[in-house]
C-alpha atoms as a PDB file:
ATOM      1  CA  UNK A   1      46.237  67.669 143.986  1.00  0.00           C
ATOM      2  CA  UNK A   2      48.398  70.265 142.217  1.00  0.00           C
ATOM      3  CA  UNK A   3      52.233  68.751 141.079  1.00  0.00           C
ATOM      4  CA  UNK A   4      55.302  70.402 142.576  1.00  0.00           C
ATOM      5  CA  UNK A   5      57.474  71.423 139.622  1.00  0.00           C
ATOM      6  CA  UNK A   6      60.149  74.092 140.279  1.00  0.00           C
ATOM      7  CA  UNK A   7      62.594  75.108 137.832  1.00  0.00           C
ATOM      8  CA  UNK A   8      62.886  71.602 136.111  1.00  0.00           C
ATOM      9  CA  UNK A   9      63.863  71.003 132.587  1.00  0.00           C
ATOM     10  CA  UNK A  10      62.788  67.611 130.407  1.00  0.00           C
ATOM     11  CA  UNK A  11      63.790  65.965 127.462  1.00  0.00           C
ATOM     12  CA  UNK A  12      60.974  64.222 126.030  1.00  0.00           C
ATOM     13  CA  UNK A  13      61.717  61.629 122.940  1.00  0.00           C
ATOM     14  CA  UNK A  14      59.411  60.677 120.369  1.00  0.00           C
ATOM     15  CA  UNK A  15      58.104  64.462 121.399  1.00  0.00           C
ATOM     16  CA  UNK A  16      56.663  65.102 117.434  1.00  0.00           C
ATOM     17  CA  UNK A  17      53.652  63.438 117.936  1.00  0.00           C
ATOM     18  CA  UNK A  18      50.648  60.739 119.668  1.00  0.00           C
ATOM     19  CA  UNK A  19      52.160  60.012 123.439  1.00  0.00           C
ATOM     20  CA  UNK A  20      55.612  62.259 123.166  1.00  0.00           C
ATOM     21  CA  UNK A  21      53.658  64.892 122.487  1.00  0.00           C
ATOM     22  CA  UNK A  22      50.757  64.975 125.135  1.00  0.00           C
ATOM     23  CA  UNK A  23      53.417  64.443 127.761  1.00  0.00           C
ATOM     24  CA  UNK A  24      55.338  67.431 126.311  1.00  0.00           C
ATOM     25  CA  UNK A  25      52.239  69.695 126.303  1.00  0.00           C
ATOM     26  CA  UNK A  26      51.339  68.000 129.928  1.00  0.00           C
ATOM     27  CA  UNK A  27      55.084  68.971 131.660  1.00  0.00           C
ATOM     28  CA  UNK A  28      54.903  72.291 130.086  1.00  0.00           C
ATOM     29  CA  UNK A  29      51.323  73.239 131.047  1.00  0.00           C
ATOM     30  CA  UNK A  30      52.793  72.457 135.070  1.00  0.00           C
ATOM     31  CA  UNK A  31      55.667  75.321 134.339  1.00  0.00           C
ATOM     32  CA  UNK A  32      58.304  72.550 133.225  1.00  0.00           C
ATOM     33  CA  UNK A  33      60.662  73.579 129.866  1.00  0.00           C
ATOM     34  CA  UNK A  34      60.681  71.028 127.598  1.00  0.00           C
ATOM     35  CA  UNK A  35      63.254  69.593 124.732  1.00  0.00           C
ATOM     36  CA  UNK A  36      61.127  68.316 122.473  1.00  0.00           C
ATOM     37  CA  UNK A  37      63.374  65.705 121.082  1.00  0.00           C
ATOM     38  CA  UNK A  38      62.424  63.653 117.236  1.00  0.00           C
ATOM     39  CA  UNK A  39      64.200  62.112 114.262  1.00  0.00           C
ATOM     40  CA  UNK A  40      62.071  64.789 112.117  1.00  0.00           C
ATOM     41  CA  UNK A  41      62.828  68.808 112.611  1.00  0.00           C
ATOM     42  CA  UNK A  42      59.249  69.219 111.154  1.00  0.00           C
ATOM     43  CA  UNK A  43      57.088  67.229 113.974  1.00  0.00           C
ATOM     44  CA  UNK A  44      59.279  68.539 117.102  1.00  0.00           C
ATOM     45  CA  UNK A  45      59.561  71.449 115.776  1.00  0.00           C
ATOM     46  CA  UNK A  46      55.193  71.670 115.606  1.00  0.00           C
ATOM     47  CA  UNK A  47      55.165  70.303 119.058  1.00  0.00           C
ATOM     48  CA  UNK A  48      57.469  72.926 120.693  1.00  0.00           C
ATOM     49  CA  UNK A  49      55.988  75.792 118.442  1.00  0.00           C
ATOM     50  CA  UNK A  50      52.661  74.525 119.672  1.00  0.00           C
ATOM     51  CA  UNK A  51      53.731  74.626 123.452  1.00  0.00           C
ATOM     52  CA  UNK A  52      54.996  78.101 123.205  1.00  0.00           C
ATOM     53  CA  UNK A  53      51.686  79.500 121.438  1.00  0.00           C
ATOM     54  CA  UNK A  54      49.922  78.252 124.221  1.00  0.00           C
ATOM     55  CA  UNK A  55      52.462  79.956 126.843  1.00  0.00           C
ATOM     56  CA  UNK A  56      54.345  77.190 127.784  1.00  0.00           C
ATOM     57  CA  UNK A  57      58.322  76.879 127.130  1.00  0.00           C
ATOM     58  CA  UNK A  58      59.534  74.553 124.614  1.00  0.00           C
ATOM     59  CA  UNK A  59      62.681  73.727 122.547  1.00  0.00           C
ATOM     60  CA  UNK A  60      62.591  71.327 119.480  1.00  0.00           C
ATOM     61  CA  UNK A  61      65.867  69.298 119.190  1.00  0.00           C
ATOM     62  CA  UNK A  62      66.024  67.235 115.976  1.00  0.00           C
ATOM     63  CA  UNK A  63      68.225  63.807 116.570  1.00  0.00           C
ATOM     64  CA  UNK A  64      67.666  60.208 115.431  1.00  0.00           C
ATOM     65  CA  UNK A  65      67.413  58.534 118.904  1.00  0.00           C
ATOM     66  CA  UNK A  66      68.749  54.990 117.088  1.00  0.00           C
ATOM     67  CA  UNK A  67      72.425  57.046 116.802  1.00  0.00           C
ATOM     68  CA  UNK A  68      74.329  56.781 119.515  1.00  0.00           C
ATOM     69  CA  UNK A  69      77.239  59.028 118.200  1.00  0.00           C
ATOM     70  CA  UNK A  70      74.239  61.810 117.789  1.00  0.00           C
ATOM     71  CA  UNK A  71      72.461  61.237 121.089  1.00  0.00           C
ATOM     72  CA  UNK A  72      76.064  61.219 123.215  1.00  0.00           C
ATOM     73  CA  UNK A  73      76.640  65.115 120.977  1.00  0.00           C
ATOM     74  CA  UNK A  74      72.689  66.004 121.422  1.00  0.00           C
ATOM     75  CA  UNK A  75      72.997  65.370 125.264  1.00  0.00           C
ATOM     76  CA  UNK A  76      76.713  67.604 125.577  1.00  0.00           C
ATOM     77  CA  UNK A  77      74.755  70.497 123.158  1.00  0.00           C
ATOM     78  CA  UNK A  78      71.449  70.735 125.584  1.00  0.00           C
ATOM     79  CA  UNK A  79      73.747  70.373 129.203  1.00  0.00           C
ATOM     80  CA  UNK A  80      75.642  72.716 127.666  1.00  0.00           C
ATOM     81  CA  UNK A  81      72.734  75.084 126.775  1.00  0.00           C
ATOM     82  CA  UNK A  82      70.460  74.578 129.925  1.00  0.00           C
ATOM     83  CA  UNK A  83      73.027  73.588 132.752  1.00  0.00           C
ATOM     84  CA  UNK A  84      71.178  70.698 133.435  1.00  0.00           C
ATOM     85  CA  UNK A  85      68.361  68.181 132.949  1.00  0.00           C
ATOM     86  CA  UNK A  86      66.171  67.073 135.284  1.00  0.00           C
ATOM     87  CA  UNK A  87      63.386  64.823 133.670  1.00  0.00           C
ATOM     88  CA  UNK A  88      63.791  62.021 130.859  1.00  0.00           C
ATOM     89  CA  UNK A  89      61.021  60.330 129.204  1.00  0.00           C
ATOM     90  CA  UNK A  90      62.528  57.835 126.548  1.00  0.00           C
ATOM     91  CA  UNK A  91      59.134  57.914 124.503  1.00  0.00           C
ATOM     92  CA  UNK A  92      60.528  57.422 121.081  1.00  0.00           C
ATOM     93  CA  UNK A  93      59.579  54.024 119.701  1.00  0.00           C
ATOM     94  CA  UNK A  94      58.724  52.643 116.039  1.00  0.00           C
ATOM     95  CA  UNK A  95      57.058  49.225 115.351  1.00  0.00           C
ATOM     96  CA  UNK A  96      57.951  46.837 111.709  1.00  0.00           C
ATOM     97  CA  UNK A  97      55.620  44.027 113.004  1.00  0.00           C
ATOM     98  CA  UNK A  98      56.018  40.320 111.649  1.00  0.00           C
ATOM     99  CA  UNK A  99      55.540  36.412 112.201  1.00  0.00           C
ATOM    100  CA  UNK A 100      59.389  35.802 113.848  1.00  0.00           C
ATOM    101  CA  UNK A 101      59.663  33.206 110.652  1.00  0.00           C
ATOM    102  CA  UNK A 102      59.327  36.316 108.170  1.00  0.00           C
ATOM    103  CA  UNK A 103      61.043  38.776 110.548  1.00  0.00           C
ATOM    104  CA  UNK A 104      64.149  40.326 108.670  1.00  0.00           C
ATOM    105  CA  UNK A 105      67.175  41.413 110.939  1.00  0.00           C
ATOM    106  CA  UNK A 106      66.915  45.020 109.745  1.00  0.00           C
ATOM    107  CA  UNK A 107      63.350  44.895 111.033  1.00  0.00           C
ATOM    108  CA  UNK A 108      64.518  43.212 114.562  1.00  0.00           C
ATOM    109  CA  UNK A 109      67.423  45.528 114.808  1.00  0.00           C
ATOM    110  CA  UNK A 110      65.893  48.690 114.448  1.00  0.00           C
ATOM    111  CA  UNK A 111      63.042  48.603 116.384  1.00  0.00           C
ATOM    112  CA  UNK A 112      65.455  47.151 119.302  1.00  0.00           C
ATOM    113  CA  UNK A 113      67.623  50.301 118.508  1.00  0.00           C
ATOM    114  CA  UNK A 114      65.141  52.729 118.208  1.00  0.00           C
ATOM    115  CA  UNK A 115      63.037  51.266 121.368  1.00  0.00           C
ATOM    116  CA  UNK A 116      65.407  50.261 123.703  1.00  0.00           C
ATOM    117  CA  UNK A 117      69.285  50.848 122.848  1.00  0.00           C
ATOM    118  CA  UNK A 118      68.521  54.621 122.240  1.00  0.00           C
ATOM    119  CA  UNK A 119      67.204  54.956 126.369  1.00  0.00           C
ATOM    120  CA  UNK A 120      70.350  52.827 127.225  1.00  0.00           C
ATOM    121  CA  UNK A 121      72.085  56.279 125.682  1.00  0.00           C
ATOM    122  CA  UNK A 122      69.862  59.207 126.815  1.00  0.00           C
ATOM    123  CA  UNK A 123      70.072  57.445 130.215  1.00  0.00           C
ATOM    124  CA  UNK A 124      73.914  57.339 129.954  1.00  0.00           C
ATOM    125  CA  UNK A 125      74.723  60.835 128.779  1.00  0.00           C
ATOM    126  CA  UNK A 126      71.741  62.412 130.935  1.00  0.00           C
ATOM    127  CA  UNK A 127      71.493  60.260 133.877  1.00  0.00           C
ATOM    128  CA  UNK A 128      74.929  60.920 135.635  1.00  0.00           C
ATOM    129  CA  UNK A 129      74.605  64.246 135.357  1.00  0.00           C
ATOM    130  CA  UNK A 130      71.225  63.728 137.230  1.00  0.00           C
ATOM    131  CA  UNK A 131      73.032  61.839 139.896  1.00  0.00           C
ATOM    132  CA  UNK A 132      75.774  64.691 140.529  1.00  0.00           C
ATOM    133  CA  UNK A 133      72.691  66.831 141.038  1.00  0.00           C
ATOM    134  CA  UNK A 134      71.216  64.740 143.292  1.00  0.00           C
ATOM    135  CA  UNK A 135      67.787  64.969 142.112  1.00  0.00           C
ATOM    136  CA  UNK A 136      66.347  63.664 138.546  1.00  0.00           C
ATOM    137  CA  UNK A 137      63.429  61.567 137.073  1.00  0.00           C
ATOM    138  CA  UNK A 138      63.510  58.928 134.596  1.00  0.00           C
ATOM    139  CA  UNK A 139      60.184  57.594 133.411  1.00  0.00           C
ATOM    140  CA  UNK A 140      60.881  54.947 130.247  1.00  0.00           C
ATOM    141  CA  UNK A 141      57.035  54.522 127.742  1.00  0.00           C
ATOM    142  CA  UNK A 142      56.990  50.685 127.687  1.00  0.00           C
ATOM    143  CA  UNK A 143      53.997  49.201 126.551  1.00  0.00           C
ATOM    144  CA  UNK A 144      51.718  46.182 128.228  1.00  0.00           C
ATOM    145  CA  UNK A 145      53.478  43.806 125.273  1.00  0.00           C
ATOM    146  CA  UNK A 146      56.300  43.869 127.397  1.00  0.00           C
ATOM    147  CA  UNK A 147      54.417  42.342 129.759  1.00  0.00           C
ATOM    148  CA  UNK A 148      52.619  39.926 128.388  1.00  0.00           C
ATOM    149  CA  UNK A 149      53.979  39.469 124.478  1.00  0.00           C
ATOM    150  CA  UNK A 150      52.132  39.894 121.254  1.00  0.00           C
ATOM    151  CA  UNK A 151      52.136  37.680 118.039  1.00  0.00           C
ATOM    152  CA  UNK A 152      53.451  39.174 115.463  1.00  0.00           C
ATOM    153  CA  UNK A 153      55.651  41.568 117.922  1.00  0.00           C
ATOM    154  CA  UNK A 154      58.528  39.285 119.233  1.00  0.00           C
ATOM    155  CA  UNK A 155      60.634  42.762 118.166  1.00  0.00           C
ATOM    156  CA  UNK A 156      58.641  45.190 120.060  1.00  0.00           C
ATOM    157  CA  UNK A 157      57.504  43.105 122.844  1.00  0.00           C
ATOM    158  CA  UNK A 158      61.520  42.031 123.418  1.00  0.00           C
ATOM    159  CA  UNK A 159      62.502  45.439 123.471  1.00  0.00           C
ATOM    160  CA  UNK A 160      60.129  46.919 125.643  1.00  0.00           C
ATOM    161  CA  UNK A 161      60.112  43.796 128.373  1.00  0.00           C
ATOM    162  CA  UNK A 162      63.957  44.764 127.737  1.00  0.00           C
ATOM    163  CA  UNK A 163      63.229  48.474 128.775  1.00  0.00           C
ATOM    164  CA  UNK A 164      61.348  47.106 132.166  1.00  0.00           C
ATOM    165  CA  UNK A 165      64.829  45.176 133.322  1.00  0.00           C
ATOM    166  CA  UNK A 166      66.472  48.159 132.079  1.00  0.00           C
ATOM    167  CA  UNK A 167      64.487  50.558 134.501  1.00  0.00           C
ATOM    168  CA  UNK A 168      64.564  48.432 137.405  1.00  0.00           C
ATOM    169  CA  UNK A 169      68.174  47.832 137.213  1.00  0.00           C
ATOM    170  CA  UNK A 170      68.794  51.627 136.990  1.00  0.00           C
ATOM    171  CA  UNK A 171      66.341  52.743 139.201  1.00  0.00           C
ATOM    172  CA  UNK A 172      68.779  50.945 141.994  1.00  0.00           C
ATOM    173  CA  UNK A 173      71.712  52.698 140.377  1.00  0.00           C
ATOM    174  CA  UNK A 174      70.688  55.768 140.946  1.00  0.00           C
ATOM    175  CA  UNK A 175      68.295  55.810 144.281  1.00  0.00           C
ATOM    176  CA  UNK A 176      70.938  56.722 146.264  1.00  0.00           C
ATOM    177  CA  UNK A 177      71.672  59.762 144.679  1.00  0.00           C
ATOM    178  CA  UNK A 178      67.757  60.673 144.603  1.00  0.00           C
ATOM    179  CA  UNK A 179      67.210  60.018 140.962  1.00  0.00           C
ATOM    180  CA  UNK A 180      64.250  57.903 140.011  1.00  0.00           C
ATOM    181  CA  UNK A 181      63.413  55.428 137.546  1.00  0.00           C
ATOM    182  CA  UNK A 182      60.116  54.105 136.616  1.00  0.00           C
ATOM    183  CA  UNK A 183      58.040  52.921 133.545  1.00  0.00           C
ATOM    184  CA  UNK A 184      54.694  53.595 132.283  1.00  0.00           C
ATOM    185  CA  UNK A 185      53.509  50.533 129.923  1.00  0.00           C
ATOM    186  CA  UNK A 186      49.863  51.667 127.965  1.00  0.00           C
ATOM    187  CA  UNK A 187      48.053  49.382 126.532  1.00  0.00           C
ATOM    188  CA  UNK A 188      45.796  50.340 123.338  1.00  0.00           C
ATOM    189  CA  UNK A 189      45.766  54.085 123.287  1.00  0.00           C
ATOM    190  CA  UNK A 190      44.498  56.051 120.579  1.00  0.00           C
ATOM    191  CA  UNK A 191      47.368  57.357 118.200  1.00  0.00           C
ATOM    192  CA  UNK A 192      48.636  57.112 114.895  1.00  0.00           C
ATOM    193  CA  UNK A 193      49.938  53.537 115.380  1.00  0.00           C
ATOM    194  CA  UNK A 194      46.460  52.228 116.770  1.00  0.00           C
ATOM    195  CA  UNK A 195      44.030  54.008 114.155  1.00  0.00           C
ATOM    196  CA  UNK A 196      45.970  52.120 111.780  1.00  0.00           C
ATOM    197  CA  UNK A 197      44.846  48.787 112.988  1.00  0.00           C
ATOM    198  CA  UNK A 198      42.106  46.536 111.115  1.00  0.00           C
ATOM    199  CA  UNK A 199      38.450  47.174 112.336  1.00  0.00           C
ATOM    200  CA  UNK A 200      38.396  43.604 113.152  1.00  0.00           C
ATOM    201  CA  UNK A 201      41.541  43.486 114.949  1.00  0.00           C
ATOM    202  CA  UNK A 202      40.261  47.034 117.223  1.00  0.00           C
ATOM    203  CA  UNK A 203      36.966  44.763 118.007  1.00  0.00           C
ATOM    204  CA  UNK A 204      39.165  41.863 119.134  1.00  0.00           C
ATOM    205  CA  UNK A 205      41.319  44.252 121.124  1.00  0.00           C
ATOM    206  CA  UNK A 206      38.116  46.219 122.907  1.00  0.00           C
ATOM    207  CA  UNK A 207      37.068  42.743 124.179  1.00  0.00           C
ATOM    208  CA  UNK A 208      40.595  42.113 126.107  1.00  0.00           C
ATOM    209  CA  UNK A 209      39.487  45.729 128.096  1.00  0.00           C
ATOM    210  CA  UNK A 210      37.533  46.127 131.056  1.00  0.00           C
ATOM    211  CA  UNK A 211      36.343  49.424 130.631  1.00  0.00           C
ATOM    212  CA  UNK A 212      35.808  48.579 127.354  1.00  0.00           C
ATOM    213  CA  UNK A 213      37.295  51.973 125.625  1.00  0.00           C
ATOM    214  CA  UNK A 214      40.919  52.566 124.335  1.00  0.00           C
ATOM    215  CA  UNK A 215      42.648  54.874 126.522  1.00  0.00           C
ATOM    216  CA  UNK A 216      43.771  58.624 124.681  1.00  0.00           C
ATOM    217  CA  UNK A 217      47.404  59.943 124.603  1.00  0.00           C
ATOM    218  CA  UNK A 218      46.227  61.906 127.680  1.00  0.00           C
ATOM    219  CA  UNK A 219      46.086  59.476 130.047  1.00  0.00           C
ATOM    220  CA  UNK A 220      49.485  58.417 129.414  1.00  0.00           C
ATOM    221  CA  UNK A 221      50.760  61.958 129.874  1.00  0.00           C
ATOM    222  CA  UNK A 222      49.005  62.639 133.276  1.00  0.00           C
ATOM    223  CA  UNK A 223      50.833  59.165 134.760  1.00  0.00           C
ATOM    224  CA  UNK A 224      54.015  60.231 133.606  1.00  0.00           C
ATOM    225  CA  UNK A 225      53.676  63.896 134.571  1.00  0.00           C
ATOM    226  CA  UNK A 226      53.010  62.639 138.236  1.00  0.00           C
ATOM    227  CA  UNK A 227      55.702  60.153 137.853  1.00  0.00           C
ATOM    228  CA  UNK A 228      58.219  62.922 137.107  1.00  0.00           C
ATOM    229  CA  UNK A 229      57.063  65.299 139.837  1.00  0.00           C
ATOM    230  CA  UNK A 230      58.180  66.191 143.350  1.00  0.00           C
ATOM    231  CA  UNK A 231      55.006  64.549 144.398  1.00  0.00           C
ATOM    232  CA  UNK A 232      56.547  61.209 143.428  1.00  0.00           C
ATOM    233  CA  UNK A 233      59.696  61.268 145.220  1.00  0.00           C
ATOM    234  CA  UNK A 234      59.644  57.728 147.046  1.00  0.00           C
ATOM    235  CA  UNK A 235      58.325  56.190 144.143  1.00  0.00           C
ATOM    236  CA  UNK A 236      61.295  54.206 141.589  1.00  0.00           C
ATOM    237  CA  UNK A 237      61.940  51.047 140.011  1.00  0.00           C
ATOM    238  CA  UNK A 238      58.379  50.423 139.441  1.00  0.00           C
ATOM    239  CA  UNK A 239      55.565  49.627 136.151  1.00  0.00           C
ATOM    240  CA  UNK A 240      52.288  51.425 136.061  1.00  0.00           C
ATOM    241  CA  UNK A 241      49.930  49.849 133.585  1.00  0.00           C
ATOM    242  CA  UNK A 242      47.650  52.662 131.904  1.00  0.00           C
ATOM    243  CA  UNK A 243      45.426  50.060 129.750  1.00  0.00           C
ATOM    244  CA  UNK A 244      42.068  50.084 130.847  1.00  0.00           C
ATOM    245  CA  UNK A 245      42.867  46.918 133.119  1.00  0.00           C
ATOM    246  CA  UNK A 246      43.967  44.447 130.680  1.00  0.00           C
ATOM    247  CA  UNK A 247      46.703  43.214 132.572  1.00  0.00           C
ATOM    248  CA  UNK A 248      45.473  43.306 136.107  1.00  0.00           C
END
């Protein structure tokens, strides 16, 4: 089945790399123009610069997502410049994992800022303006901690279960005016984060998966891209799992 994409603009955080970036390079290759949004100019920059060498159209947009004050002037800059937006994917995310007894509040406040606070502000700025359109897609990267917790993760597991109640709660705000809301929540996926973990810890992991693989930044981008498509226009408020049937 080919995905219905016409004339459609997305912001994509956490765009400069791993997941942000394979769902960047998957809206573009379906004709969509991309803002290829991330705290470094360097990585979204490499992202959009890659789409457009490949014949796609792209735009990098430097902004720390954790700002508020910056997101509420990035969102006014790229209405301004495009007209509108039509797709968000809040990607951007960060982990500073810990035991809660050792877990500083700089460490619990920015990844709950970074996470979860800075969608609570693209949505804001970018969502109305969806909703006076009358036609928009939201899809928020979760993750299955949210789901199901992690030790070591009360930070990142509380701010993407927080994202979840966020979506849901949203996605009723805004069905009446057509807009969408739903979440994708990966499990183990190969990136930069996951490479990073002990071989130990990856062997412990592979057992927890059915299929018995971690899944590649890919995957992730083809559930979103559907999620943000014409295709899935009675489809809101709702979690797809892309882990390999951990959590089923």
């Amino acid at each position: 089945m080919s995905l219905t994409f016409t004339n459609r603009t997305a912001i994509v955080t956490g765009a400069g790399r791993g997941i942000g970036k394979a769902i960047a390079e998957q809206l573009a290759k379906n004709g969509v123009n991309v803002i290829c949004v991330s705290k470094s100019p360097d990585s979204c920059g490499s992202a959009a610069a890659a789409i457009t060498a490949a014949g796609g159209k792209a735009r990098a947009y430097a902004v720390d997502v954790a700002d508020g004050a910056a997101v509420a002037k990035a969102s006014e800059e790229l209405l301004k410049e495009f007209g509108k937006i039509d797709i968000l994917v809040n990607n951007a995310g960060i982990t500073r994992d810990g035991l809660l007894a050792r877990m500083s509040d700089d460490d619990w406040n920015a990844v709950v800022q970074t996470n979860l606070t800075s969608a609570f502000h693209w949505t804001k700025h970018i969502g109305w303006p969806m909703c006076r359109a009358r036609w928009g897609r939201i899809v928020n990267i979760a993750s299955v901690v949210g789901l199901v917790g992690n030790a070591g993760q009360a930070n990142y597991a509380a701010a993407k279960a927080g994202l979840i109640g966020f979506t849901k709660s949203i996605a009723r705000e805004f069905a009446k005016r057509s807009v969408t809301a739903n979440v994708v929540a990966p499990g183990f996926i190969k990136t930069d984060m996951t490479s990073g973990l002990p071989e130990d810890v990856q062997k412990a992991a592979m057992g927890t998966i059915p299929l018995q693989r971690f899944g590649e930044a890919v995957d992730i981008a083809n559930a979103t891209t559907f999620l943000c498509s014409e295709e899935a226009n009675y489809i809101t408020g709702q979690v797809f799992t892309v882990d390999g049937g951990m959590t089923m």
